[in-house]
C-alpha atoms as a PDB file:
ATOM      1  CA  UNK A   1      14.558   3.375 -26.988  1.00  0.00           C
ATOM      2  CA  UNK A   2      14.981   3.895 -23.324  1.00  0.00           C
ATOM      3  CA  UNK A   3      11.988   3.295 -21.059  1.00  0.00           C
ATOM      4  CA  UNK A   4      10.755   6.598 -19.250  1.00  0.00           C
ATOM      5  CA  UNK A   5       9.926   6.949 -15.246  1.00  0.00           C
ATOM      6  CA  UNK A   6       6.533   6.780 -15.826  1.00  0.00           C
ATOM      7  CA  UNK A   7       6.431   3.842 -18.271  1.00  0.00           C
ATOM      8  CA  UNK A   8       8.893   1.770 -15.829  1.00  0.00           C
ATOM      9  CA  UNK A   9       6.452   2.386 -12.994  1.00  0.00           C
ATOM     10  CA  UNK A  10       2.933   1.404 -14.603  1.00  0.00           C
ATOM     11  CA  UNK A  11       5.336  -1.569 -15.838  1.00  0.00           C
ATOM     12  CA  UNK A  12       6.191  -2.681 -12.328  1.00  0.00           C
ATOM     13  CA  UNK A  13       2.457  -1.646 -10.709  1.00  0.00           C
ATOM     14  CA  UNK A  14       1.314  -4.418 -13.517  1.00  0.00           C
ATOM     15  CA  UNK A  15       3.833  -6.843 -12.751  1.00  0.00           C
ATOM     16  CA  UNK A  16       3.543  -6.201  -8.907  1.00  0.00           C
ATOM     17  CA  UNK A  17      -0.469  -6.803  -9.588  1.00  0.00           C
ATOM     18  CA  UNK A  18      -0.083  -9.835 -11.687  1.00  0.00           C
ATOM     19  CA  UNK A  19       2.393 -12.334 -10.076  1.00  0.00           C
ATOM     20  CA  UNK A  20       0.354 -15.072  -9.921  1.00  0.00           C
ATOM     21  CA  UNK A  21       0.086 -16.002  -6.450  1.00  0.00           C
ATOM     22  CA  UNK A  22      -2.723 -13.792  -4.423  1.00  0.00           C
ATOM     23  CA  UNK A  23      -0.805 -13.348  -1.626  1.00  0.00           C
ATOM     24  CA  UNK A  24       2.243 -12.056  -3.684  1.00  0.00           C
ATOM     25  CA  UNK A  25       0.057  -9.803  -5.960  1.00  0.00           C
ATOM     26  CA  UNK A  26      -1.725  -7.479  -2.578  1.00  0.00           C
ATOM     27  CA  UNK A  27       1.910  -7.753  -0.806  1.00  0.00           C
ATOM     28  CA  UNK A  28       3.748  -6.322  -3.728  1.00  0.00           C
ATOM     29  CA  UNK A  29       0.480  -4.633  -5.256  1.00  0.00           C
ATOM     30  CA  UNK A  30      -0.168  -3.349  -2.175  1.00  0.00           C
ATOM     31  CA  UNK A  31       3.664  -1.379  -1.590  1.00  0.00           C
ATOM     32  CA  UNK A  32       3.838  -0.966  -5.272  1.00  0.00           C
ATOM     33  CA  UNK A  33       0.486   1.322  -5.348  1.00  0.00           C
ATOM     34  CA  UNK A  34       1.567   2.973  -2.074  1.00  0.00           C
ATOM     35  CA  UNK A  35       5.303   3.574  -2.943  1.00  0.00           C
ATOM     36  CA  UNK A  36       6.367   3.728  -6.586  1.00  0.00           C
ATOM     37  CA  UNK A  37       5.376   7.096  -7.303  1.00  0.00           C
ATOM     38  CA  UNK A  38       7.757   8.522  -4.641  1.00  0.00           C
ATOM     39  CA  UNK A  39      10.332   5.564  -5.107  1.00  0.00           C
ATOM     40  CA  UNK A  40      13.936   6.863  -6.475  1.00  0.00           C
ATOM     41  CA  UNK A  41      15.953   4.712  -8.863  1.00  0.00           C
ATOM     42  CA  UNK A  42      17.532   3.122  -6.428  1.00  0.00           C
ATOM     43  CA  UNK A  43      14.199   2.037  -4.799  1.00  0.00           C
ATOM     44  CA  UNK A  44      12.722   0.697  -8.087  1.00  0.00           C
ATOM     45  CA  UNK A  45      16.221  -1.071  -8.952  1.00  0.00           C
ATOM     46  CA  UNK A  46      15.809  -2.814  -5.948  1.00  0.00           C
ATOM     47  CA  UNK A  47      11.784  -3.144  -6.163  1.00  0.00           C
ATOM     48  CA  UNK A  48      12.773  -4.626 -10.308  1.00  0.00           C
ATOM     49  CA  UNK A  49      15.290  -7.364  -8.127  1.00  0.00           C
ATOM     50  CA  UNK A  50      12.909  -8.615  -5.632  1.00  0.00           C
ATOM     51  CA  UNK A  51      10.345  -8.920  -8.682  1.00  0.00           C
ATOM     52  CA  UNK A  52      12.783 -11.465 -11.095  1.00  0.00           C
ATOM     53  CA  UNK A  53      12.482 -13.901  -8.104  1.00  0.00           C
ATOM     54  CA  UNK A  54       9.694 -16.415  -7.592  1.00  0.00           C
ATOM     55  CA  UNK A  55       6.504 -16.083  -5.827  1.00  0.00           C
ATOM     56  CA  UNK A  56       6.923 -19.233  -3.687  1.00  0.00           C
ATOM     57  CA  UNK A  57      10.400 -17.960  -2.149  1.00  0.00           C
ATOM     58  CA  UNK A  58       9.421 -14.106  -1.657  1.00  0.00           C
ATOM     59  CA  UNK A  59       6.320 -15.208   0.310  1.00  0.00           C
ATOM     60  CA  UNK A  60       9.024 -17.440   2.572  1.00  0.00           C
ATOM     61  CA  UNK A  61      11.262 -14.573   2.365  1.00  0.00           C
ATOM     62  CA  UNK A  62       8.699 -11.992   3.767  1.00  0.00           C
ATOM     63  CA  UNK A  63       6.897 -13.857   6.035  1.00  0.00           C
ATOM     64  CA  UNK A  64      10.434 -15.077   7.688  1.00  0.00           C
ATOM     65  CA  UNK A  65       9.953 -18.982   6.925  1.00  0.00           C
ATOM     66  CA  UNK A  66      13.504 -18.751   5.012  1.00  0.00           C
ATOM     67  CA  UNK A  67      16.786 -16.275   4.566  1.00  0.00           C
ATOM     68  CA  UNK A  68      16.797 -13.711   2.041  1.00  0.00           C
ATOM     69  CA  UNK A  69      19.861 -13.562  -0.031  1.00  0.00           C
ATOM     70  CA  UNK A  70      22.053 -11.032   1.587  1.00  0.00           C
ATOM     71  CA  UNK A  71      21.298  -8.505  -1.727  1.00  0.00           C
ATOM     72  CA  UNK A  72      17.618  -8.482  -1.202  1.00  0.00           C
ATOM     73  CA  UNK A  73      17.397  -7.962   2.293  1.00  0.00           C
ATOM     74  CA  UNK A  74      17.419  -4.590   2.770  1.00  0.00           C
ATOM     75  CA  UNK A  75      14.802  -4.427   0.376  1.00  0.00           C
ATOM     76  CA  UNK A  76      12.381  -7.597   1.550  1.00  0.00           C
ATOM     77  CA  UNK A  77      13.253  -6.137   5.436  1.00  0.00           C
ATOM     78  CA  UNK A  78      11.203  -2.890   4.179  1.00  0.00           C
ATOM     79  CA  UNK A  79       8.806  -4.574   2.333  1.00  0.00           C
ATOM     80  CA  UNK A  80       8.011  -7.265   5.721  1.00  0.00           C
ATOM     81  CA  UNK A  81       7.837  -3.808   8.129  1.00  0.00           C
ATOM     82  CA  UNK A  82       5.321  -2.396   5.677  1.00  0.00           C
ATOM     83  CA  UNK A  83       2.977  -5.100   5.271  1.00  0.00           C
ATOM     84  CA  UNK A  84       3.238  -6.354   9.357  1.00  0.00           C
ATOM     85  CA  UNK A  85       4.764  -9.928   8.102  1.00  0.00           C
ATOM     86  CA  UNK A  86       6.233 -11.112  11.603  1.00  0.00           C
ATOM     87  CA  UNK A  87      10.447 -11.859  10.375  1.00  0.00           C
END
């Protein structure tokens, strides 16, 4: 059974809420609650990526302490703008 829009998003809201790292969860809460809604697929293919990786190298990622991987960047550069993280 394929997973509808609305099921995919309170499944990412929960994941972005639930990460395990406090910073992580109100960084990707935070753009999760503000954005999914509105987000097209591309958006929440993207948003699904960034949320496979781990906690300890997103925070570097977003805060600018290390390089994204060239196929997250676009994403993590959007993510950084929105939450003020100096990169």
């Amino acid at each position: 059974m394929d997973e509808t829009r609305e099921i995919r998003i309170k499944r990412l809201r929960m994941r972005a809420w639930h990460r395990g790292i406090k910073e992580m969860d109100l960084i990707l809460g935070g753009w999760a609650d503000r954005n999914l809604s509105g987000a097209d697929d591309a958006t929440l293919d993207a948003f699904e990526a960034v949320m496979s990786e781990a906690d300890h190298d997103l925070y570097q990622w977003v805060s600018g302490q290390a390089e994204a991987p060239v196929a997250l960047r676009p994403f993590l550069d959007r993510l950084a703008a929105e939450v003020g993280a100096a990169r």
